[in-house]
PDB file of N, CA and C in Angstrom:
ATOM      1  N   UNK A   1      19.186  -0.074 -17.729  1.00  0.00           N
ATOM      2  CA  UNK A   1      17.878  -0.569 -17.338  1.00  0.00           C
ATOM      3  C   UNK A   1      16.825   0.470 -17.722  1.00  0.00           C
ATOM      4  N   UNK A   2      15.846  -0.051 -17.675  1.00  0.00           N
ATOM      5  CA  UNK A   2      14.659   0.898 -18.666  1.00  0.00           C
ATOM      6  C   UNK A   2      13.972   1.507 -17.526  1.00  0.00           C
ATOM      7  N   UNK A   3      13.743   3.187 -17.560  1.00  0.00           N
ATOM      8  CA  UNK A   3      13.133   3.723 -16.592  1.00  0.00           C
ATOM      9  C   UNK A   3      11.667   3.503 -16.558  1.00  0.00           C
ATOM     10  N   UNK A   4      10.926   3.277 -15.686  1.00  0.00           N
ATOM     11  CA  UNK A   4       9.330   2.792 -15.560  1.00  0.00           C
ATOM     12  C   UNK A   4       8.839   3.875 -14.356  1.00  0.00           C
ATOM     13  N   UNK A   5       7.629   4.550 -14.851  1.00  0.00           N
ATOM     14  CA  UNK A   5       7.147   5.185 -14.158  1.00  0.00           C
ATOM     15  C   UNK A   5       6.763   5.187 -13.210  1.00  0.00           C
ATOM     16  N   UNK A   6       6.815   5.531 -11.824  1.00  0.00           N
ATOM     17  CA  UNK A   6       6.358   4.832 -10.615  1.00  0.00           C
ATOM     18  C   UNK A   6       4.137   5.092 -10.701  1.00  0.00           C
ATOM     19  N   UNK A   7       3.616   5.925 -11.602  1.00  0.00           N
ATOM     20  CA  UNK A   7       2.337   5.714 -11.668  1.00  0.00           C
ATOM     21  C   UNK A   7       2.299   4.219 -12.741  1.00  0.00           C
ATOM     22  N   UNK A   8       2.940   3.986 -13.562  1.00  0.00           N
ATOM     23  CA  UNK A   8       2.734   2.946 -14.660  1.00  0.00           C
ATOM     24  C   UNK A   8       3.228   1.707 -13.326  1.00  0.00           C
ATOM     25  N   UNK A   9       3.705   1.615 -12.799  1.00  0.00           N
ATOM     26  CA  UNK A   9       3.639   0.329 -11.436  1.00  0.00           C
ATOM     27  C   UNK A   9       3.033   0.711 -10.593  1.00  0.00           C
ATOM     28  N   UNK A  10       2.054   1.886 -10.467  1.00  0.00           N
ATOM     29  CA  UNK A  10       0.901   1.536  -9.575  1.00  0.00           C
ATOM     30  C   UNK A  10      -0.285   0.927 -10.015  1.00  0.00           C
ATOM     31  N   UNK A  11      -0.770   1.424 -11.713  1.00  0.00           N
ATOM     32  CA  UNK A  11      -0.949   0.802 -12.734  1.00  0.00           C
ATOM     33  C   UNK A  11      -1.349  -0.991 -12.493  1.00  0.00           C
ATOM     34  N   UNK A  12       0.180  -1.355 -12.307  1.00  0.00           N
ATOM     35  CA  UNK A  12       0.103  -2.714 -12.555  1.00  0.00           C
ATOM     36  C   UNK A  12      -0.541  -3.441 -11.154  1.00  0.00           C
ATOM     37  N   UNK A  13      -0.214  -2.588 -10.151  1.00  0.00           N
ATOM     38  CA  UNK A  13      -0.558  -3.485  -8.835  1.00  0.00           C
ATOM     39  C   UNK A  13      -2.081  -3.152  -8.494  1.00  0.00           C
ATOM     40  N   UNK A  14      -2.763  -2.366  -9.363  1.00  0.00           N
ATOM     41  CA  UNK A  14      -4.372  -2.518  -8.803  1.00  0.00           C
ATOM     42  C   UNK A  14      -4.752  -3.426  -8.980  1.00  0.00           C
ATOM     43  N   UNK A  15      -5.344  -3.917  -7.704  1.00  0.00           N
ATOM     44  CA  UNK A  15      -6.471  -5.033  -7.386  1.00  0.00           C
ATOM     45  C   UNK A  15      -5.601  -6.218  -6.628  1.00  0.00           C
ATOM     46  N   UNK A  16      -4.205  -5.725  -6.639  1.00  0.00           N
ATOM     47  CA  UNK A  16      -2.883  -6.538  -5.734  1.00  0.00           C
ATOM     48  C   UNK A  16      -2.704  -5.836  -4.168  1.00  0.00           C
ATOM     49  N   UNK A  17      -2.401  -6.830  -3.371  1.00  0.00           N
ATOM     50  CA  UNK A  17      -2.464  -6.369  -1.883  1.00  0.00           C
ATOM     51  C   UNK A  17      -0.662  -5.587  -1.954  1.00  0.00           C
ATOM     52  N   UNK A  18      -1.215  -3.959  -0.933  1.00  0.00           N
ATOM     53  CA  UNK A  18       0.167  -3.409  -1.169  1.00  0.00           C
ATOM     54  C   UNK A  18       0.572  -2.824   0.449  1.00  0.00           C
ATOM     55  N   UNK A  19       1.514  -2.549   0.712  1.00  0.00           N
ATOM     56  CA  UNK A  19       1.480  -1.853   1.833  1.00  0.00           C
ATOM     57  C   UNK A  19       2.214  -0.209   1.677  1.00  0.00           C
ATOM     58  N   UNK A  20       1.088   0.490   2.250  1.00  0.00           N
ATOM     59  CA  UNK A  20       1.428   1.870   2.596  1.00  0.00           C
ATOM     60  C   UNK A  20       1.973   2.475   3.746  1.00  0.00           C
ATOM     61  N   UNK A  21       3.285   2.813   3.412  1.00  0.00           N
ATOM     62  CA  UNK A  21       4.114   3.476   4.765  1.00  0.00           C
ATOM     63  C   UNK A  21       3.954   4.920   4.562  1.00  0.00           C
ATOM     64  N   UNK A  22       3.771   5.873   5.747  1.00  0.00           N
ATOM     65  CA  UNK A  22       3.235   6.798   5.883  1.00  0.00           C
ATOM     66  C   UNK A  22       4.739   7.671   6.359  1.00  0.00           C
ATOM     67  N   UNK A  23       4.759   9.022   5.782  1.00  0.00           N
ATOM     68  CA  UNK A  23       5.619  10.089   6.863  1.00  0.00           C
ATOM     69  C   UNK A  23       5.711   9.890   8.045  1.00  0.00           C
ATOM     70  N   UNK A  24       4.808   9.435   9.303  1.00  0.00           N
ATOM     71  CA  UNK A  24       4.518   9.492  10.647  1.00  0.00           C
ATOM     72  C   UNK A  24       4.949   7.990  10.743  1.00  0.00           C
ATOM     73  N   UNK A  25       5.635   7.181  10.026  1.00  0.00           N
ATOM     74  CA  UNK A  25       5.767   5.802  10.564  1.00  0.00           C
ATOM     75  C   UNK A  25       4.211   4.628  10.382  1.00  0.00           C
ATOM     76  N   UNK A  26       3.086   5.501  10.443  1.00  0.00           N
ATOM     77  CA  UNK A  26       2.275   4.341  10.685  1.00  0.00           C
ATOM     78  C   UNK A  26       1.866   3.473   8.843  1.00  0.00           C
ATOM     79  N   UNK A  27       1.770   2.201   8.965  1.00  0.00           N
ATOM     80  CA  UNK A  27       1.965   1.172   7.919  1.00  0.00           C
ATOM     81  C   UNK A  27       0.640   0.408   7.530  1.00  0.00           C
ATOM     82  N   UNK A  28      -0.392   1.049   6.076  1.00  0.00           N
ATOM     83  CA  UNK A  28      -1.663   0.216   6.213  1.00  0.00           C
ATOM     84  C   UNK A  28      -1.260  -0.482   4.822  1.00  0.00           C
ATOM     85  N   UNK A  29      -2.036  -1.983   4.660  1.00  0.00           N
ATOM     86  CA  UNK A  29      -1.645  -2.808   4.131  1.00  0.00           C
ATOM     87  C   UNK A  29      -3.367  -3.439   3.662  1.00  0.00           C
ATOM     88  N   UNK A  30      -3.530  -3.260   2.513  1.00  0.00           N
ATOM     89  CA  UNK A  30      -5.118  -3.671   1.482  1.00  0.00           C
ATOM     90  C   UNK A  30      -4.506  -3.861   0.069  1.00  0.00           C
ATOM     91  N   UNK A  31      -5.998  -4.234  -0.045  1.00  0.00           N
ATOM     92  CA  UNK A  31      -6.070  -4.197  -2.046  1.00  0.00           C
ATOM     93  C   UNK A  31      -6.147  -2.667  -2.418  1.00  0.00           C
ATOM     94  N   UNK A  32      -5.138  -2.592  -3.445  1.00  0.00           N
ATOM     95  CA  UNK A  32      -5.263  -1.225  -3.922  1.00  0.00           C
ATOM     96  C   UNK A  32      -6.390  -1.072  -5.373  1.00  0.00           C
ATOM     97  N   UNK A  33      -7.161  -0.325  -4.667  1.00  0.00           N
ATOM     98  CA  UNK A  33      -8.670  -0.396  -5.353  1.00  0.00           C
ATOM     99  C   UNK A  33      -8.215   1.153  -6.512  1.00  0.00           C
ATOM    100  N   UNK A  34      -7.596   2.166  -6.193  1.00  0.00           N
ATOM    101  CA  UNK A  34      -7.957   2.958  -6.980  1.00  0.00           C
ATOM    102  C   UNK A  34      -6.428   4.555  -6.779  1.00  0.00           C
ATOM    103  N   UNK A  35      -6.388   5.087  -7.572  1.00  0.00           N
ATOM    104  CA  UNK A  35      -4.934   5.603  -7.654  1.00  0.00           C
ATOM    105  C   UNK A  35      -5.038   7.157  -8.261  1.00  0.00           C
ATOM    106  N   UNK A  36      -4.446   8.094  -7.756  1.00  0.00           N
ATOM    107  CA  UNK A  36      -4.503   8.943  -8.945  1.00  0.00           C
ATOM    108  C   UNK A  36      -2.967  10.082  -9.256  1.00  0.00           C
ATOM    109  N   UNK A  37      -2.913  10.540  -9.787  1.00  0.00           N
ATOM    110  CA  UNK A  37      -1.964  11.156 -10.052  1.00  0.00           C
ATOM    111  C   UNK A  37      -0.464  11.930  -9.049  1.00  0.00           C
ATOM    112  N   UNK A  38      -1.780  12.005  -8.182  1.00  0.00           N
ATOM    113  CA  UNK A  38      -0.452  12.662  -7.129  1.00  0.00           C
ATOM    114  C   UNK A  38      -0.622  11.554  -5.808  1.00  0.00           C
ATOM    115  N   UNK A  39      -0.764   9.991  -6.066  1.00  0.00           N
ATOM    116  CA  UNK A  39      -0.312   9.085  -5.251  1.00  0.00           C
ATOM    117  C   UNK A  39      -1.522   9.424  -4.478  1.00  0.00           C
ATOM    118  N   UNK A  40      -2.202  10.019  -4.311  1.00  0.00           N
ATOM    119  CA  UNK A  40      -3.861   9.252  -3.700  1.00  0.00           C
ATOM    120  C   UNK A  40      -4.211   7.807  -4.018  1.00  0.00           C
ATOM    121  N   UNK A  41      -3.890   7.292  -2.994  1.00  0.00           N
ATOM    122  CA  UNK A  41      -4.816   5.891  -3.099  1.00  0.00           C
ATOM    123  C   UNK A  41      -6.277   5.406  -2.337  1.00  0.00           C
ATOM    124  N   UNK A  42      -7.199   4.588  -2.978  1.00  0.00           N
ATOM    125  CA  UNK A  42      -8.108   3.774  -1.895  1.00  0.00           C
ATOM    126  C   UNK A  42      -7.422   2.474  -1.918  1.00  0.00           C
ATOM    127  N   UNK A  43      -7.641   1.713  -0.810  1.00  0.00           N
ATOM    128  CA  UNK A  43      -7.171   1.048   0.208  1.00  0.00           C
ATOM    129  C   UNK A  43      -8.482   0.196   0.487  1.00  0.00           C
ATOM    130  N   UNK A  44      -8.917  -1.469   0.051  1.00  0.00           N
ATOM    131  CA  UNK A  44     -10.043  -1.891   0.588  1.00  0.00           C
ATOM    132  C   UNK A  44      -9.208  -2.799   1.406  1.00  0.00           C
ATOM    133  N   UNK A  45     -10.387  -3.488   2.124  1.00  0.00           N
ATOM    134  CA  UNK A  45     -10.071  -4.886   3.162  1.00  0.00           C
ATOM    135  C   UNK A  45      -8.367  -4.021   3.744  1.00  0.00           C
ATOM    136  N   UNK A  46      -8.524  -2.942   4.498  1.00  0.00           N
ATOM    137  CA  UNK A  46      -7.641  -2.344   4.949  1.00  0.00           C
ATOM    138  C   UNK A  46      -7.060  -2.218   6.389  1.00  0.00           C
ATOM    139  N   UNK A  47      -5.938  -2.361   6.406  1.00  0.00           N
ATOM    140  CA  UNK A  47      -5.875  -2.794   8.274  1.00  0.00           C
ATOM    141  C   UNK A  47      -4.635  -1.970   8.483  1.00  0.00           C
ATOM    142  N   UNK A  48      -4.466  -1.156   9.590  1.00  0.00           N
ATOM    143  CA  UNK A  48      -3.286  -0.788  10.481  1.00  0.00           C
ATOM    144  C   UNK A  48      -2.167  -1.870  10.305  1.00  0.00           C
ATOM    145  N   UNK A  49      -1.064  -2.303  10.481  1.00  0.00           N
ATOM    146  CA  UNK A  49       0.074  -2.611  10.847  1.00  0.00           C
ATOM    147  C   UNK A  49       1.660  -2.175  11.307  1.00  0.00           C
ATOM    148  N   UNK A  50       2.162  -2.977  12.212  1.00  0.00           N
ATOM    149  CA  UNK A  50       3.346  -2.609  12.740  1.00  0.00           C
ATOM    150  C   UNK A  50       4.397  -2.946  12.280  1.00  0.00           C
ATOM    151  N   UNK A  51       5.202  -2.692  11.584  1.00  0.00           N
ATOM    152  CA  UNK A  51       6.198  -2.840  11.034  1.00  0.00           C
ATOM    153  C   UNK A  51       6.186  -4.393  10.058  1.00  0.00           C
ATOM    154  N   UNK A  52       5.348  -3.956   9.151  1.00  0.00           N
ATOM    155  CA  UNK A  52       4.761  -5.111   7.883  1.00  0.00           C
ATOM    156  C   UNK A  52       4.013  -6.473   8.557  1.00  0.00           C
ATOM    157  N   UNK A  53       4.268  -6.705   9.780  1.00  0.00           N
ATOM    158  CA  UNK A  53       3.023  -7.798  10.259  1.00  0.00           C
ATOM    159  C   UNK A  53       1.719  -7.532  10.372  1.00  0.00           C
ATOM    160  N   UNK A  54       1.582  -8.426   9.743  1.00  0.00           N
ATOM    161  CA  UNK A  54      -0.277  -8.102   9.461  1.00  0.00           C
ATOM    162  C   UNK A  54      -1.219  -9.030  10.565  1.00  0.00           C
ATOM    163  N   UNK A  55       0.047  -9.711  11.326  1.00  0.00           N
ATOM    164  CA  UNK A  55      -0.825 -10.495  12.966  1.00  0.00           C
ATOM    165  C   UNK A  55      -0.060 -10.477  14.377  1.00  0.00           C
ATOM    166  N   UNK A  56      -0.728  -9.801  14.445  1.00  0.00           N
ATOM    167  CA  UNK A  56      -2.092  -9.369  14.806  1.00  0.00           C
ATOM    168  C   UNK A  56      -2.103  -7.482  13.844  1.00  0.00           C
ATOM    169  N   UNK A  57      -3.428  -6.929  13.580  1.00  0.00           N
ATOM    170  CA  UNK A  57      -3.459  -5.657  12.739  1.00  0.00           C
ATOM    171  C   UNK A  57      -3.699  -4.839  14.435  1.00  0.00           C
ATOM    172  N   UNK A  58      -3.028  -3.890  14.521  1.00  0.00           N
ATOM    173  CA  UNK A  58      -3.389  -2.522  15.076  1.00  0.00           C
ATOM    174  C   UNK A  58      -4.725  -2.410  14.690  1.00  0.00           C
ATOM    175  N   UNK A  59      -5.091  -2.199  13.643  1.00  0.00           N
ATOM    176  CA  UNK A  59      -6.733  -1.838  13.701  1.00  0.00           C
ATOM    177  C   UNK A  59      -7.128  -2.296  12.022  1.00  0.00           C
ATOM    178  N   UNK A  60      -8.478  -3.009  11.995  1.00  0.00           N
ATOM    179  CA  UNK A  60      -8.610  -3.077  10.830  1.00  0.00           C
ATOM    180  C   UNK A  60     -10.041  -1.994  10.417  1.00  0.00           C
ATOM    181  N   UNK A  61      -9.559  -2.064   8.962  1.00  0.00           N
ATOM    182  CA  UNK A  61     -10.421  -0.697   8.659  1.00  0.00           C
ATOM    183  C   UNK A  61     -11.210  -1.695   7.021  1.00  0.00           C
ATOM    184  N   UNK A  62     -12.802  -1.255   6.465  1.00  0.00           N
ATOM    185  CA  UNK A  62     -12.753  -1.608   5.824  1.00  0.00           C
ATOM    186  C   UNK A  62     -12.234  -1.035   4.051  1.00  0.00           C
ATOM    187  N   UNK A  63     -12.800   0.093   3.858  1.00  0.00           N
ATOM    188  CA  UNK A  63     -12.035   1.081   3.009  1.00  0.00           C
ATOM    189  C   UNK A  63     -11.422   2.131   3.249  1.00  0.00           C
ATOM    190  N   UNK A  64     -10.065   2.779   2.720  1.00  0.00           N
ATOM    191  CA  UNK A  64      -9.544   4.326   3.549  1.00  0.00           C
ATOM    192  C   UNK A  64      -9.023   4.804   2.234  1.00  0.00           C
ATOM    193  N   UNK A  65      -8.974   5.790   2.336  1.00  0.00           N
ATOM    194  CA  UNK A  65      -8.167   6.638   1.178  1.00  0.00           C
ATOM    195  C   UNK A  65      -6.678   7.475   1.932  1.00  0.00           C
ATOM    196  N   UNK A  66      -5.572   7.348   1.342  1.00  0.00           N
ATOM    197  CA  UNK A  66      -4.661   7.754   1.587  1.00  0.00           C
ATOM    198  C   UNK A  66      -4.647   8.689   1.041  1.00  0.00           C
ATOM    199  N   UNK A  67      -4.261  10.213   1.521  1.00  0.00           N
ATOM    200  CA  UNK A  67      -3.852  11.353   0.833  1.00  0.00           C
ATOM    201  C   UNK A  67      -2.259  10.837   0.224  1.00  0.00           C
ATOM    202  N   UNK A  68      -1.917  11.176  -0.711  1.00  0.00           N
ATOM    203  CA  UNK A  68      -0.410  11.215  -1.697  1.00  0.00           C
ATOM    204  C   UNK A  68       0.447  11.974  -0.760  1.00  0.00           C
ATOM    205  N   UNK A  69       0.013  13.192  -0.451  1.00  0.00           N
ATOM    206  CA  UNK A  69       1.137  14.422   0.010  1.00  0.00           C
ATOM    207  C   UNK A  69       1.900  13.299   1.280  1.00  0.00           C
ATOM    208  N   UNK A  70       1.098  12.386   2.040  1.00  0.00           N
ATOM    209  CA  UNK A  70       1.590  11.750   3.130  1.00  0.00           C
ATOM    210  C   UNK A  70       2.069  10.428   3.126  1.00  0.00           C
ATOM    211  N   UNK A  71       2.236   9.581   1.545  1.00  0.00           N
ATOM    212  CA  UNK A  71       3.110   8.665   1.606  1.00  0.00           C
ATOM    213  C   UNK A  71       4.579   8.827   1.421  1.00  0.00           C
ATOM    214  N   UNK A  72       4.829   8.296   2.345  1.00  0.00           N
ATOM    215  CA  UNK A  72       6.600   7.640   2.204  1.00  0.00           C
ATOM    216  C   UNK A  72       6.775   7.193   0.947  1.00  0.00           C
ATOM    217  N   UNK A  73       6.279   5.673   1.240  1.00  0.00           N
ATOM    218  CA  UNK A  73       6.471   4.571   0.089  1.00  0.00           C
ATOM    219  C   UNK A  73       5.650   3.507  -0.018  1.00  0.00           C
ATOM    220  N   UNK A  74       5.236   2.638  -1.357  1.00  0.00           N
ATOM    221  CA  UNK A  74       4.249   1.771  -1.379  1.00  0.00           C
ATOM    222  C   UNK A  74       5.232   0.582  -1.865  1.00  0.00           C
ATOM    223  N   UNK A  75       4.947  -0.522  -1.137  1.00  0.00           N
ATOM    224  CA  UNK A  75       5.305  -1.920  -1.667  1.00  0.00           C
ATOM    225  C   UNK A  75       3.911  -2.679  -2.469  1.00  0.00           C
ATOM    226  N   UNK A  76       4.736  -2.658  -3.716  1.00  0.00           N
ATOM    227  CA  UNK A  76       3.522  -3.346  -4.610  1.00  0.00           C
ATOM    228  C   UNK A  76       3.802  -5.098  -4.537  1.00  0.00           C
ATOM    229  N   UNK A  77       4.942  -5.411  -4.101  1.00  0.00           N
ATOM    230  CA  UNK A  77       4.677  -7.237  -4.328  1.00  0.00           C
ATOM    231  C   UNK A  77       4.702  -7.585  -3.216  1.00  0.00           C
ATOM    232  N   UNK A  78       3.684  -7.080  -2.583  1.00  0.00           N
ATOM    233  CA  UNK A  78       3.650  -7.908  -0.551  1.00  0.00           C
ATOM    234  C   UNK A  78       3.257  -8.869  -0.935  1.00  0.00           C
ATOM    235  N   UNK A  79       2.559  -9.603  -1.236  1.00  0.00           N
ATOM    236  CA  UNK A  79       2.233 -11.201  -1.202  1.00  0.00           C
ATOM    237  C   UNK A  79       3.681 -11.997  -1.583  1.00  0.00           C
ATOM    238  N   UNK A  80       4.719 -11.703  -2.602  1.00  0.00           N
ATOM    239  CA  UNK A  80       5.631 -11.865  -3.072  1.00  0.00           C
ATOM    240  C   UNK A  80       6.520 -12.116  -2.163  1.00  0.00           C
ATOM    241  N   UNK A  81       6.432 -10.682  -1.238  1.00  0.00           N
ATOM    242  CA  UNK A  81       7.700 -10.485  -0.226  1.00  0.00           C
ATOM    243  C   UNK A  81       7.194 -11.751   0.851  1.00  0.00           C
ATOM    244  N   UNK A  82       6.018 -12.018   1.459  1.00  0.00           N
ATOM    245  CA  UNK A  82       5.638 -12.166   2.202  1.00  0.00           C
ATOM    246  C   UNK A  82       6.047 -13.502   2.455  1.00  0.00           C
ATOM    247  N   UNK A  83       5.826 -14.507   0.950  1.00  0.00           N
ATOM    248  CA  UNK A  83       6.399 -15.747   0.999  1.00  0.00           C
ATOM    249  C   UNK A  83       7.612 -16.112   0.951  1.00  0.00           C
ATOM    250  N   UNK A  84       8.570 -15.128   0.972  1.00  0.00           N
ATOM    251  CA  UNK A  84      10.116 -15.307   0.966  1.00  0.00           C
ATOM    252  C   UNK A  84      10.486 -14.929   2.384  1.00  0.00           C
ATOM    253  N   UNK A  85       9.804 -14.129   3.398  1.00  0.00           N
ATOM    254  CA  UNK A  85      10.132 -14.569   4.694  1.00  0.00           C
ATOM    255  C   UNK A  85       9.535 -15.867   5.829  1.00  0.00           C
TER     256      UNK A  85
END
């Protein structure tokens, strides 16, 4: 299988709704507006969530920037996943 860069699939999911899991457990879930090298993201139409439910949001936020050093992991096909549960 062909190795793909995990920046070249962040690449593909701007302007796609993603969810960001954090070191500390906590889970925010927006359009990924903007990206950079060491996994800094902005985050619009951005909301808190608990373990990938987005209803009710812990808190909604309208833009945030994620520092890189503090993601876990990003799911780029939440809309995808979302309709298969």
């Amino acid at each position: 299988m062909r190795d793909v860069a995990p920046l070249r699939m962040l690449g593909k999911a701007l302007n796609n709704r993603v969810l960001v899991k954090l070191k500390d457990g906590s889970e925010y879930v927006g359009i990924l507006e903007r990206y950079d090298s060491t996994m800094n993201v902005i985050l619009t139409d951005a909301m808190e969530v608990s373990e990938g439910k987005m209803d009710p949001p812990i808190a909604k936020f309208g833009k945030i920037m994620i520092r890189g050093s503090n993601v876990l992991y990003i799911v780029l096909d939440l809309d995808k996943m979302m309709m298969q549960s």
